[in-house]
N, C-alpha and C. Protein backbone atom coordinates (compact mmCIF):
# COMPACT_ATOMS: atom_id res chain seq x y z
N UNK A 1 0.84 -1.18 0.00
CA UNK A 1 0.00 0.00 0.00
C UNK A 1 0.88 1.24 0.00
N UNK A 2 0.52 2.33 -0.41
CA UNK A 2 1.05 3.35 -0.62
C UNK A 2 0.58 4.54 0.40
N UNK A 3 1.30 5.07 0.70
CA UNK A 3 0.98 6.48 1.98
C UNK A 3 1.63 7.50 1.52
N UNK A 4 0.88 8.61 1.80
CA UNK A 4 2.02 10.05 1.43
C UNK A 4 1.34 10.79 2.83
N UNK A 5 3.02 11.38 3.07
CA UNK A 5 2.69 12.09 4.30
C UNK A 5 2.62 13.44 3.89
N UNK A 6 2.05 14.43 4.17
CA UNK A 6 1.54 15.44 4.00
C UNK A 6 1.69 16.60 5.05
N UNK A 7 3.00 17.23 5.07
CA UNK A 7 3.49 18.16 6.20
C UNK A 7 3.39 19.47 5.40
N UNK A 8 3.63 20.49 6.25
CA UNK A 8 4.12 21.75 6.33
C UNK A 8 4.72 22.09 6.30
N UNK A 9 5.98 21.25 7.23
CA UNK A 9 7.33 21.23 7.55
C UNK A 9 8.16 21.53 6.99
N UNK A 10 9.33 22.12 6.97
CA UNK A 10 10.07 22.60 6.50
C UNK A 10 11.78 21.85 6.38
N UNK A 11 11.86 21.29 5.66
CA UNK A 11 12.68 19.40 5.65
C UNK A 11 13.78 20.17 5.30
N UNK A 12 15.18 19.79 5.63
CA UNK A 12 15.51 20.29 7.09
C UNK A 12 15.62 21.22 7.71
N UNK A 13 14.97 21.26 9.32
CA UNK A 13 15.03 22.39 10.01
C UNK A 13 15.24 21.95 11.37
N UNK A 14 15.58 22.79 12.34
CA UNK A 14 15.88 22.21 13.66
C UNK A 14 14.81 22.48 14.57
N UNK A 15 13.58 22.46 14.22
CA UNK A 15 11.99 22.47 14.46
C UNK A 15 11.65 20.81 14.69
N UNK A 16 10.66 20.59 16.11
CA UNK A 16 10.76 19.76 16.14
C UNK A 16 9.53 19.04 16.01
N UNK A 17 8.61 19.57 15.09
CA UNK A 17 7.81 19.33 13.68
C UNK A 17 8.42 18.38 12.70
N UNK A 18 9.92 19.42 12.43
CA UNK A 18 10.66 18.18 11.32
C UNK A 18 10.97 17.24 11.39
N UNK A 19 11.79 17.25 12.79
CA UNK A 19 12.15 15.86 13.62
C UNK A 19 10.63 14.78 13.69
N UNK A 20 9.88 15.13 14.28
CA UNK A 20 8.42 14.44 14.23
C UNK A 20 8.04 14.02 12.62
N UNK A 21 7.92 14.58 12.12
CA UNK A 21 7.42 13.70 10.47
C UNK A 21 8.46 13.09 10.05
N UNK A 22 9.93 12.87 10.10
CA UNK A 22 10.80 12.66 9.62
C UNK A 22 10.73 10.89 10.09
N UNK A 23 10.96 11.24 11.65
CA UNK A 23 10.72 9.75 12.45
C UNK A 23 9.16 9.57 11.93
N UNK A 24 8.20 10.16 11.95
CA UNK A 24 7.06 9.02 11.88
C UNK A 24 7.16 8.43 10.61
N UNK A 25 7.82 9.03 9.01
CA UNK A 25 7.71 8.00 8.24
C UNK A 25 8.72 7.13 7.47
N UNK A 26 9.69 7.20 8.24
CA UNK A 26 10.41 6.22 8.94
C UNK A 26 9.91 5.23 9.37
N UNK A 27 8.79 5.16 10.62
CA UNK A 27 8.37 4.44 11.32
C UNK A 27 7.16 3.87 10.30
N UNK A 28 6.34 4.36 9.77
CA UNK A 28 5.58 3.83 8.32
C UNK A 28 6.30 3.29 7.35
N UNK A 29 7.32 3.25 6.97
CA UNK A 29 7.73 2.49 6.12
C UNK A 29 8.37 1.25 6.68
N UNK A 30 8.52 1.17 7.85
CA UNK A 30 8.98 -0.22 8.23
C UNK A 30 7.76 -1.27 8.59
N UNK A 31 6.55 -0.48 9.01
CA UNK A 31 5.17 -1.51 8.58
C UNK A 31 5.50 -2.12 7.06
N UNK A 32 5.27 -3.78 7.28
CA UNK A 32 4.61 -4.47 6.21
C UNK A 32 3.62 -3.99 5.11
N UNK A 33 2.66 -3.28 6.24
CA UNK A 33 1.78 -2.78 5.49
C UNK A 33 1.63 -1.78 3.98
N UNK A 34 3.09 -0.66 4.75
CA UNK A 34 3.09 0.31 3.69
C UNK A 34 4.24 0.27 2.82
N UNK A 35 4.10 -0.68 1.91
CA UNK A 35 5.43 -0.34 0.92
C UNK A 35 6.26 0.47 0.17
N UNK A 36 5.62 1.39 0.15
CA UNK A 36 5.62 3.22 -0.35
C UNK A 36 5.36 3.71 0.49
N UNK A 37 6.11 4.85 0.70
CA UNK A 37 5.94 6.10 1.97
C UNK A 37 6.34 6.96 1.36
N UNK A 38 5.93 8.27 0.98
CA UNK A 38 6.10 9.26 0.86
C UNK A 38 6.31 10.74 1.64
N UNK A 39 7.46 11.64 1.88
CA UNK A 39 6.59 12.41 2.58
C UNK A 39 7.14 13.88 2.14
N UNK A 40 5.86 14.94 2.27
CA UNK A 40 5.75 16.12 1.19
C UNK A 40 5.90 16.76 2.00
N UNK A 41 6.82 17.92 1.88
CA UNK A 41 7.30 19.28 2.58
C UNK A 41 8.05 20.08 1.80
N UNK A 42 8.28 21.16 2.92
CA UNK A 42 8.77 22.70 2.41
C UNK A 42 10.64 22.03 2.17
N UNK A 43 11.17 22.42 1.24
CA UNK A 43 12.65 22.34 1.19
C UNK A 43 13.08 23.48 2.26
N UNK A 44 14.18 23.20 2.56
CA UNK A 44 14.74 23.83 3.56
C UNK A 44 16.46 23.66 3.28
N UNK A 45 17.18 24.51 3.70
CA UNK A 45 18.62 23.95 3.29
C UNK A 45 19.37 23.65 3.97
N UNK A 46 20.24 22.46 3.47
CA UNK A 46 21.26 21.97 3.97
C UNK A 46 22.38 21.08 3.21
N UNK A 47 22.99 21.30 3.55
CA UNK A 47 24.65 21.00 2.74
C UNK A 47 24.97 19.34 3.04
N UNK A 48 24.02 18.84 3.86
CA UNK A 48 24.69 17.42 3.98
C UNK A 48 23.29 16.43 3.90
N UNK A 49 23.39 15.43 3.61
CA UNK A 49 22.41 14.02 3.60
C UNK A 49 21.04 14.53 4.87
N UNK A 50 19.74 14.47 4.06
CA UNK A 50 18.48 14.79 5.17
C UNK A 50 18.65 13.54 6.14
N UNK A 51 18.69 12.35 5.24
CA UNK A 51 18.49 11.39 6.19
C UNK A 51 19.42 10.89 7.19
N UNK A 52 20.75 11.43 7.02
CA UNK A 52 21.80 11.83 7.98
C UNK A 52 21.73 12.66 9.47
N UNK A 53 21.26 13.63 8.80
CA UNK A 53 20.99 15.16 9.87
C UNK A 53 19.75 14.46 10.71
N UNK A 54 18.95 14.03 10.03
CA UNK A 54 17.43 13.29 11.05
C UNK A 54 17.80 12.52 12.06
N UNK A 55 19.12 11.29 11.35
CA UNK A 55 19.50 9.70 12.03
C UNK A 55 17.96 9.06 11.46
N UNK A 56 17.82 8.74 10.35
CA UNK A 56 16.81 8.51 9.78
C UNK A 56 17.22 7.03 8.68
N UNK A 57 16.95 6.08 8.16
CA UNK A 57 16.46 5.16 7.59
C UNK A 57 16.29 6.05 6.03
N UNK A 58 16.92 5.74 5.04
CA UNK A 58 16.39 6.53 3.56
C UNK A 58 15.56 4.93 3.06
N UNK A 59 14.41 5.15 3.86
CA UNK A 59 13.04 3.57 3.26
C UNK A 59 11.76 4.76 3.35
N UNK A 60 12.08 5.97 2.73
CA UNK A 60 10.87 6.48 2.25
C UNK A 60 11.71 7.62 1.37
N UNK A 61 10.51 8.21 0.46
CA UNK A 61 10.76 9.00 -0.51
C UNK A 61 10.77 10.23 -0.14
N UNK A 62 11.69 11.49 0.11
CA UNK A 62 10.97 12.94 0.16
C UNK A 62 10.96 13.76 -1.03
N UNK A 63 9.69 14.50 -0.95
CA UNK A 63 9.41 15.32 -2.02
C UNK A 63 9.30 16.37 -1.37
N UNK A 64 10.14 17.51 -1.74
CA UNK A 64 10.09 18.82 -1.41
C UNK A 64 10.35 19.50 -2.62
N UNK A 65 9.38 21.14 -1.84
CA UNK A 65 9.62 22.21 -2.61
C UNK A 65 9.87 23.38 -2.18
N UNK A 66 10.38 23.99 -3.16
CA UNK A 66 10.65 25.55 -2.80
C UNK A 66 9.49 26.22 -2.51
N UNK A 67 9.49 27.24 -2.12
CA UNK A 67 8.21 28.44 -1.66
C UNK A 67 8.81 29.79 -1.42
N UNK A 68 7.81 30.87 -1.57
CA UNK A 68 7.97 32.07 -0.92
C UNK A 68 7.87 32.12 0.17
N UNK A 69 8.87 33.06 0.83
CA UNK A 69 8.91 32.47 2.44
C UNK A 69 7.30 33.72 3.21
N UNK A 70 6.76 33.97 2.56
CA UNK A 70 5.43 34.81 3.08
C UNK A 70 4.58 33.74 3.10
N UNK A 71 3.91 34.05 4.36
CA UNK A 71 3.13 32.79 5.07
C UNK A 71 2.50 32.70 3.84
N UNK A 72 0.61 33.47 3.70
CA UNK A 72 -0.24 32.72 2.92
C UNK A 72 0.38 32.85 1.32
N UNK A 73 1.48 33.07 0.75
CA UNK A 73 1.23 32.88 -0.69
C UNK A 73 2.30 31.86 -0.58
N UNK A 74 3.52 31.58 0.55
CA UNK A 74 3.98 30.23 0.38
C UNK A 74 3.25 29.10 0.45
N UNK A 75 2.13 29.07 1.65
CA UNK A 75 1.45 28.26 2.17
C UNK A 75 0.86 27.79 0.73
N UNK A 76 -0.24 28.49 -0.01
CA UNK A 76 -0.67 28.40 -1.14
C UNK A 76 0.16 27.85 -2.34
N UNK A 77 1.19 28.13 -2.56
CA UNK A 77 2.07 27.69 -3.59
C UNK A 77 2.82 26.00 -3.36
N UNK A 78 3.13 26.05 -1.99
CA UNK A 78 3.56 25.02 -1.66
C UNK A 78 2.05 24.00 -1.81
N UNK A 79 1.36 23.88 -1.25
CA UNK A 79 -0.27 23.34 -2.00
C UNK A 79 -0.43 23.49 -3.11
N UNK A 80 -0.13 24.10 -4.19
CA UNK A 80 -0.10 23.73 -5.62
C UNK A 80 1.09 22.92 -5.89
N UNK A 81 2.48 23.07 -5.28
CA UNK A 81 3.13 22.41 -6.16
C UNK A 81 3.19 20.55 -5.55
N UNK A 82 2.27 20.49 -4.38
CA UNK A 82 2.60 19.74 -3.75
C UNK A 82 1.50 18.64 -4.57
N UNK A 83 0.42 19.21 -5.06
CA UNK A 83 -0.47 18.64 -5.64
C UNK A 83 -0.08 18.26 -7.19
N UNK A 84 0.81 19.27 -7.62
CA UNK A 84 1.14 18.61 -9.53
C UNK A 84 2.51 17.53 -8.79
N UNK A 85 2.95 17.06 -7.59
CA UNK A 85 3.96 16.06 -7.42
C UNK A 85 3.26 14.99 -7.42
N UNK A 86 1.98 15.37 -6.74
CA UNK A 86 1.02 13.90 -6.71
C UNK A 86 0.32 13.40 -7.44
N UNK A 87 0.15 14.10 -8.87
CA UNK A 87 -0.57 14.20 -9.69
C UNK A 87 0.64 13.62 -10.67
N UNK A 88 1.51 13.78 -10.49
CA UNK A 88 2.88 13.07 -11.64
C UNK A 88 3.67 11.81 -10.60
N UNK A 89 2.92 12.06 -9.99
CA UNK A 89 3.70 10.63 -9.21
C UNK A 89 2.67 9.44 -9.00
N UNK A 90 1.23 9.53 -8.92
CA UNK A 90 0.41 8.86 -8.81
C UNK A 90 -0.45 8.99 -7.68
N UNK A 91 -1.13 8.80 -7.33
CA UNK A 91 -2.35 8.87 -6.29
C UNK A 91 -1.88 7.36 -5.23
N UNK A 92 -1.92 7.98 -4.12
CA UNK A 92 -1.68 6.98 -2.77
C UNK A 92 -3.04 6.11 -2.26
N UNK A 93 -2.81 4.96 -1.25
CA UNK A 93 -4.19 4.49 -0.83
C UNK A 93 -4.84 5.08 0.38
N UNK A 94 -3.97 6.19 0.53
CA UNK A 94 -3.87 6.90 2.02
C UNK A 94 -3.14 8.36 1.95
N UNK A 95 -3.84 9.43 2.32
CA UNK A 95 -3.21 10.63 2.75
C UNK A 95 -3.30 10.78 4.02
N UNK A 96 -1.94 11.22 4.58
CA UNK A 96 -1.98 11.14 6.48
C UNK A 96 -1.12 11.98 6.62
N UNK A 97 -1.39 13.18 7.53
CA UNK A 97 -0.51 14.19 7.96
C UNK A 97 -0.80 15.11 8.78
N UNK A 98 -0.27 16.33 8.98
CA UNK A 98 -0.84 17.39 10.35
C UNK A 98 -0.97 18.86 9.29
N UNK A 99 -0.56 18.71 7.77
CA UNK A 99 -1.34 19.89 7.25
C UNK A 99 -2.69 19.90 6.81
N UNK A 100 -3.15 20.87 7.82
CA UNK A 100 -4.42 20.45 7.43
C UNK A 100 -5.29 21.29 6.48
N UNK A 101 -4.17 22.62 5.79
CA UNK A 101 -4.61 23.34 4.63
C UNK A 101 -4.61 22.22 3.52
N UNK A 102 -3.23 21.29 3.49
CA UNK A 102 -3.18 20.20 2.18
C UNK A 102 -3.49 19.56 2.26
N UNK A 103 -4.26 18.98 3.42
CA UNK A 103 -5.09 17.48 3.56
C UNK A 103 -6.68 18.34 3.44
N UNK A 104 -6.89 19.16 3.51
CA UNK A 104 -8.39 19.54 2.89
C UNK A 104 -8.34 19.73 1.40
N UNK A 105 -7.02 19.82 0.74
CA UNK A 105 -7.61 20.03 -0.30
C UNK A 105 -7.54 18.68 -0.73
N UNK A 106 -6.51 18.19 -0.57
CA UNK A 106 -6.52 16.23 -0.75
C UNK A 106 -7.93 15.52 -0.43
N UNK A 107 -8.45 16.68 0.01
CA UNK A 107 -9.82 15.49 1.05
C UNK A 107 -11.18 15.31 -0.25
N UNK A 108 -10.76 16.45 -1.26
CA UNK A 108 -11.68 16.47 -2.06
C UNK A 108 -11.51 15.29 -4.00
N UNK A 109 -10.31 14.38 -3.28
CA UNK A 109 -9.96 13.65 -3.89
C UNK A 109 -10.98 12.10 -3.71
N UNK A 110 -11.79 12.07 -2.61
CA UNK A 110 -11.97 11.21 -2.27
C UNK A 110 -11.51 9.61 -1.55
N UNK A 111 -10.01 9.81 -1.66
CA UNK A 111 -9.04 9.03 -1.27
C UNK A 111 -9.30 9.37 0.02
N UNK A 112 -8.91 8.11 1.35
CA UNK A 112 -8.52 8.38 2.48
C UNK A 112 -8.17 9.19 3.24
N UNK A 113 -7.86 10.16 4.17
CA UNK A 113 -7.42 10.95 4.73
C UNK A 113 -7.49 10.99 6.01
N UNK A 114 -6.35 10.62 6.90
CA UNK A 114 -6.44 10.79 8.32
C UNK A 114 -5.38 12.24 8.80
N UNK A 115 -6.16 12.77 9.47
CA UNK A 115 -5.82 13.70 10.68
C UNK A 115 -4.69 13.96 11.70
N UNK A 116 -3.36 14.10 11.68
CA UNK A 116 -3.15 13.97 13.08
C UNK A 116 -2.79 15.47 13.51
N UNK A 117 -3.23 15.71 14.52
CA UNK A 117 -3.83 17.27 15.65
C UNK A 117 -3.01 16.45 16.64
N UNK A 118 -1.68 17.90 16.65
CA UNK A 118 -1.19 18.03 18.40
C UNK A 118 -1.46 19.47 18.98
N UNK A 119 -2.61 20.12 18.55
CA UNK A 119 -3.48 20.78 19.24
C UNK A 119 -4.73 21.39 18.51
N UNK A 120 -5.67 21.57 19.03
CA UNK A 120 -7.09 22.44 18.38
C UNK A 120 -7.23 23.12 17.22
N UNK A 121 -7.70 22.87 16.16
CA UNK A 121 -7.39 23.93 14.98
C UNK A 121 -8.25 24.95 15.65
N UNK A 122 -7.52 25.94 15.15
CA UNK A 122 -8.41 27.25 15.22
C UNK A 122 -8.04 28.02 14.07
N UNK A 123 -8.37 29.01 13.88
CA UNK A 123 -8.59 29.85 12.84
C UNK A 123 -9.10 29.32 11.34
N UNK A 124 -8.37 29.68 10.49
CA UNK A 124 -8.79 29.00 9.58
C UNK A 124 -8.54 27.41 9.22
N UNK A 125 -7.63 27.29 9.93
CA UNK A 125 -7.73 25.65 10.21
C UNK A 125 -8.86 24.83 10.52
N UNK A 126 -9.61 25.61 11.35
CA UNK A 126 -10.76 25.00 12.05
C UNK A 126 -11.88 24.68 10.81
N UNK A 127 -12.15 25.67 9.94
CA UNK A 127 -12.76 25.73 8.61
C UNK A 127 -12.33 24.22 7.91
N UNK A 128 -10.85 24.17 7.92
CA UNK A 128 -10.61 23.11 6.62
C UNK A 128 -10.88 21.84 7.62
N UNK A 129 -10.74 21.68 8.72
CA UNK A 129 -10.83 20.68 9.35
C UNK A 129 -12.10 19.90 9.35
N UNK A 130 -12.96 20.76 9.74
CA UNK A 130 -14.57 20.51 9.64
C UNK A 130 -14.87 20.26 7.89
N UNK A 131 -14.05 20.81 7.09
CA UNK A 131 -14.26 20.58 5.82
C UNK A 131 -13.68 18.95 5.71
N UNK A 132 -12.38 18.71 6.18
CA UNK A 132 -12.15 17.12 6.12
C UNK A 132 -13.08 16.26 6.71
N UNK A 133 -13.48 16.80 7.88
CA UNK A 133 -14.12 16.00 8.69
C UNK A 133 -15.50 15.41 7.79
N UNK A 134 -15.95 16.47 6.59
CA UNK A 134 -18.01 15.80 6.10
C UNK A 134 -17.04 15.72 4.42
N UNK A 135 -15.63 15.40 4.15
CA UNK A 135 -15.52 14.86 2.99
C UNK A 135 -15.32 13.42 3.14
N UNK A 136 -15.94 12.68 1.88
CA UNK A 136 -16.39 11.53 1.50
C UNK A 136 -15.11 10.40 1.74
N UNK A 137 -13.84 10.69 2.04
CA UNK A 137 -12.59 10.03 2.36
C UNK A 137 -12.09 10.09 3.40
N UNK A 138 -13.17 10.94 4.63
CA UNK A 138 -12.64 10.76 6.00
C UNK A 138 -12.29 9.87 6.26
N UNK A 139 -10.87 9.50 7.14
CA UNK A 139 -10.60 8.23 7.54
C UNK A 139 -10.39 8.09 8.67
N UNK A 140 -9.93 9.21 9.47
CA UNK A 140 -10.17 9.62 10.92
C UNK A 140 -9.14 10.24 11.49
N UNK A 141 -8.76 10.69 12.43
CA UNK A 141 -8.36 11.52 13.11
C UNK A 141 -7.66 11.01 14.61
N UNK A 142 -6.10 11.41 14.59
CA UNK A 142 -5.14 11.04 15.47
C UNK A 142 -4.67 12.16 16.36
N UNK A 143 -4.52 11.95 17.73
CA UNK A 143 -4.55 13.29 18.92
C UNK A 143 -3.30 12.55 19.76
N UNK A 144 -2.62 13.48 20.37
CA UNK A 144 -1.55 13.17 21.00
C UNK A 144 -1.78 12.68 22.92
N UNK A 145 -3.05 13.07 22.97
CA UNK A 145 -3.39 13.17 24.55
C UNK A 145 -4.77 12.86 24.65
N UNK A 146 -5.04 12.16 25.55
CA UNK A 146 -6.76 12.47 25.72
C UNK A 146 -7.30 13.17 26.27
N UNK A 147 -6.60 14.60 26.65
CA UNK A 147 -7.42 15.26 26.25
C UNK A 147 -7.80 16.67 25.46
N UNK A 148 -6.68 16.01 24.38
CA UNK A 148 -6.62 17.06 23.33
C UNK A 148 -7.99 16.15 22.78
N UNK A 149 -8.04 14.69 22.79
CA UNK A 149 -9.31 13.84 22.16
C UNK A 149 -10.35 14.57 22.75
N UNK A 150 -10.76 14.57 23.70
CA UNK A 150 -12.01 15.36 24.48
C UNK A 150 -11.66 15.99 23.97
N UNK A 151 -11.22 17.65 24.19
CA UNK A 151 -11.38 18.79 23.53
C UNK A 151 -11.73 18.92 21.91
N UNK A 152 -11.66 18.01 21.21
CA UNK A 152 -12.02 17.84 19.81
C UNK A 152 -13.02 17.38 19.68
N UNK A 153 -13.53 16.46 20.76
CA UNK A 153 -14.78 16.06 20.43
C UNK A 153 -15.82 16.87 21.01
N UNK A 154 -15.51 17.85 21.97
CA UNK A 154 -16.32 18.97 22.20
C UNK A 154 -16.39 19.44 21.44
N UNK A 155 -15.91 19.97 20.93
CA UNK A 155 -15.59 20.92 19.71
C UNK A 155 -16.60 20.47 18.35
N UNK A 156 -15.89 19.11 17.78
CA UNK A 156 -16.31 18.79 16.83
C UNK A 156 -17.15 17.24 16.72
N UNK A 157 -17.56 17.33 17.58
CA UNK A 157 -17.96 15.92 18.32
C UNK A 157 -19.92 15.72 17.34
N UNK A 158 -20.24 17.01 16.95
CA UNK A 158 -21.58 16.96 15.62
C UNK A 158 -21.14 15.88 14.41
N UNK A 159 -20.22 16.25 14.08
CA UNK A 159 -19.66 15.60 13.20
C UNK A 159 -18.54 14.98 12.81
N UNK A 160 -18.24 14.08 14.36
CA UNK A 160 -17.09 13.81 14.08
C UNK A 160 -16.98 12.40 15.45
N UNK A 161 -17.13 11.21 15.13
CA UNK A 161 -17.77 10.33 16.01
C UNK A 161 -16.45 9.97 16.52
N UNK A 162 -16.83 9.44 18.28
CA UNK A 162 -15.65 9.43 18.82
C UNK A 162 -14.81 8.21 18.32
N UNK A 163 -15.01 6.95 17.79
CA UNK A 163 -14.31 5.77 17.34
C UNK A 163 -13.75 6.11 16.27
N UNK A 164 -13.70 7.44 15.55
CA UNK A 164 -13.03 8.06 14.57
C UNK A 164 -11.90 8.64 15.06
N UNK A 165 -11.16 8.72 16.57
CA UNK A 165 -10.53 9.12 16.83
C UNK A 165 -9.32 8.57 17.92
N UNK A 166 -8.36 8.19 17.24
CA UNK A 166 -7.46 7.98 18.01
C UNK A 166 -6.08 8.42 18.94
N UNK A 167 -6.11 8.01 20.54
CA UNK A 167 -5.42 8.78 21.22
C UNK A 167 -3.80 7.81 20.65
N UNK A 168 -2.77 8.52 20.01
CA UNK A 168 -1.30 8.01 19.95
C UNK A 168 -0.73 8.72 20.70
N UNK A 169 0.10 8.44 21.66
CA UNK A 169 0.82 9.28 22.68
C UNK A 169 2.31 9.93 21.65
N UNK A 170 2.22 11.17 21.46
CA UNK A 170 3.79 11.42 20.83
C UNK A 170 5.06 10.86 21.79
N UNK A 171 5.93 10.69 21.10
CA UNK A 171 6.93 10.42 21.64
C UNK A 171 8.54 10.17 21.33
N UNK A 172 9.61 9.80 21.39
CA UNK A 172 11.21 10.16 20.95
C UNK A 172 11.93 9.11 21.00
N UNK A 173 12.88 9.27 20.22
CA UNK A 173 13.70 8.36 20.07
C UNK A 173 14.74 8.05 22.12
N UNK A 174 14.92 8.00 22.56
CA UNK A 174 15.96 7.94 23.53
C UNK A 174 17.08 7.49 22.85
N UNK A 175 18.15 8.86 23.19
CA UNK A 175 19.41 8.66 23.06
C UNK A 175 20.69 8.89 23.85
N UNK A 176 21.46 7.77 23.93
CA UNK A 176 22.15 8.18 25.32
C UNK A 176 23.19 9.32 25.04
N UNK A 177 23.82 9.97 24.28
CA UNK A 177 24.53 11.24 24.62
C UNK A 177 23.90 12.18 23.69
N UNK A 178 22.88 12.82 23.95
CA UNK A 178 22.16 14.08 23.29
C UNK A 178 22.98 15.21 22.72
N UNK A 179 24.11 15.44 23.24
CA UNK A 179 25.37 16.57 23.58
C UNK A 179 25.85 16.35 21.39
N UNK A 180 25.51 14.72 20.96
CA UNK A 180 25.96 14.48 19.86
C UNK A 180 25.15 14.22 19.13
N UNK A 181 24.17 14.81 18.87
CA UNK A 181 22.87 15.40 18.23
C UNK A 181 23.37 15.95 16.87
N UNK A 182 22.64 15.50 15.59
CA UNK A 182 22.99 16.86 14.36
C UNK A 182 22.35 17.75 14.24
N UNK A 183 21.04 17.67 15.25
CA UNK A 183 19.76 18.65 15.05
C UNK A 183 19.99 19.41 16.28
N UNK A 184 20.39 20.94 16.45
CA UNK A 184 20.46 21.91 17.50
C UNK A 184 19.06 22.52 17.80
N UNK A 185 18.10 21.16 18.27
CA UNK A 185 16.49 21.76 18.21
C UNK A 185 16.68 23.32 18.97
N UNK A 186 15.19 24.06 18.22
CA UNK A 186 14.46 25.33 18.65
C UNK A 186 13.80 24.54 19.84
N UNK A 187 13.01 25.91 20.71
CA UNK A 187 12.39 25.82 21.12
C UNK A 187 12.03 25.64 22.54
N UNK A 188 11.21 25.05 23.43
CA UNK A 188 10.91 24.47 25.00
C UNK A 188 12.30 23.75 25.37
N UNK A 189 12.83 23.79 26.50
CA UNK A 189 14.20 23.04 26.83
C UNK A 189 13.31 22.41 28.23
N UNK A 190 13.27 21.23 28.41
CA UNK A 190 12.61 20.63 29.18
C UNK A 190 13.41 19.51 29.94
C-alpha cells in the first residue's frame, strides 16, 4: 500500500515538527503494510544528507519544494506544487498528515485521509478541518493526549464520532549522549 505524508514542515530544520514527520515515516515504512511512503514538505537547506541530519532510515521518498517564504502565498504555492507532485507521481491508498490546509484540499480527492492534531485547529484551520471531517474520504483523526481527544470532540464531536478518533501518545527516540545530536532543536528546553 502506498501512503504520502503530507506536512508543512520545512525538511531540514531544527523544528521539532521536522524531527516528528521525519521519524514518523520512517516508522511507516517499516510496517509491512506500507510499501511506499512518501513524505511532502517545504525544502529547507542543507549542505549534507536529510536522512543523515534526522539519524533517519532513507526507506521512504521525500518530495520537497521551494516556496515564498510569506506565510499565505507560500502556504498556497507550496499546496499547488505539492499537488502537480502527486498528480505526476500517482495517487496513494492513504493521505496522512498534520497539514491540514493540504489534507483539505486532498480530502476532495476522495481518497482516504487521516488527521493527526497536536493541538485544536483554530482559525482557519478549524474551517478546513470541519471541511475534512463531512468529505467523503474521511478516515479519521489522530490526537496526542486524551485530552486534546475530548477537547475535539467537544468541539467537533456533531460531526465527528468518537471511534473516529485515536489517542497516539507522541513520543522520541531515547538517546544516550544528546550533547551528539545533528539537530540543535528550537524551542521548550525541558
Amino acid at each position: 500500500m502506498k501512503l504520502y505524508y503530507i506536512s508543512g514542515s520545512t525538511i531540514p530544520s531544527n523544528r521539532a515538527n521536522s524531527v516528528h514527520v521525519m521519524k514518523m515515516c520512517q516508522a511507516f515504512a517499516k510496517k509491512e503494510a506500507w510499501h511506499n511512503v512518501s513524505l511532502f514538505g517545504r525544502k529547507g537547506k542543507t549542505a549534507q544528507s536529510i536522512s543523515e541530519y534526522y539519524d533517519v532510515e532513507e526507506n521512504f521518498d521525500l518530495e520537497l519544494v521551494s516556496t515564498f517564504s510569506l506565510p499565505v502565498i507560500g502556504g498556497a504555492q507550496r499546496i499547488y506544487k505539492t499537488w502537480s507532485r502527486i498528480r505526476k507521481k500517482g495517487f496513494p491508498d492513504i493521505f496522512y498528515g498534520r497539514d491540514i490546509y493540504g489534507l483539505s484540499m486532498l480530502s476532495f480527492t476522495g481518497l482516504p485521509v487521516v488527521v493527526e492534531c497536536h493541538q485544536l485547529p483554530t482559525g482557519g484551520q478549524k474551517q478546513e478541518f470541519q471541511r475534512i471531517l463531512k468529505s467523503k474520504g474521511f478516515g479519521g483523526c489522530v490526537v496526542i493526549t486524551q485530552a486534546l481527544k475530548d477537547d475535539i470532540l467537544q468541539i467537533f464531536g456533531d460531526t465527528l464520532p468518537s471511534d473516529k478518533v485515536l489517542v497516539a501518545h507522541d513520543g522520541a527516540d531515547l538517546q544516550k549522549d544528546r550533547a551528539n545530536s545533528k539537530i540543535p532543536l528550537q524551542g521548550r528546553k525541558n
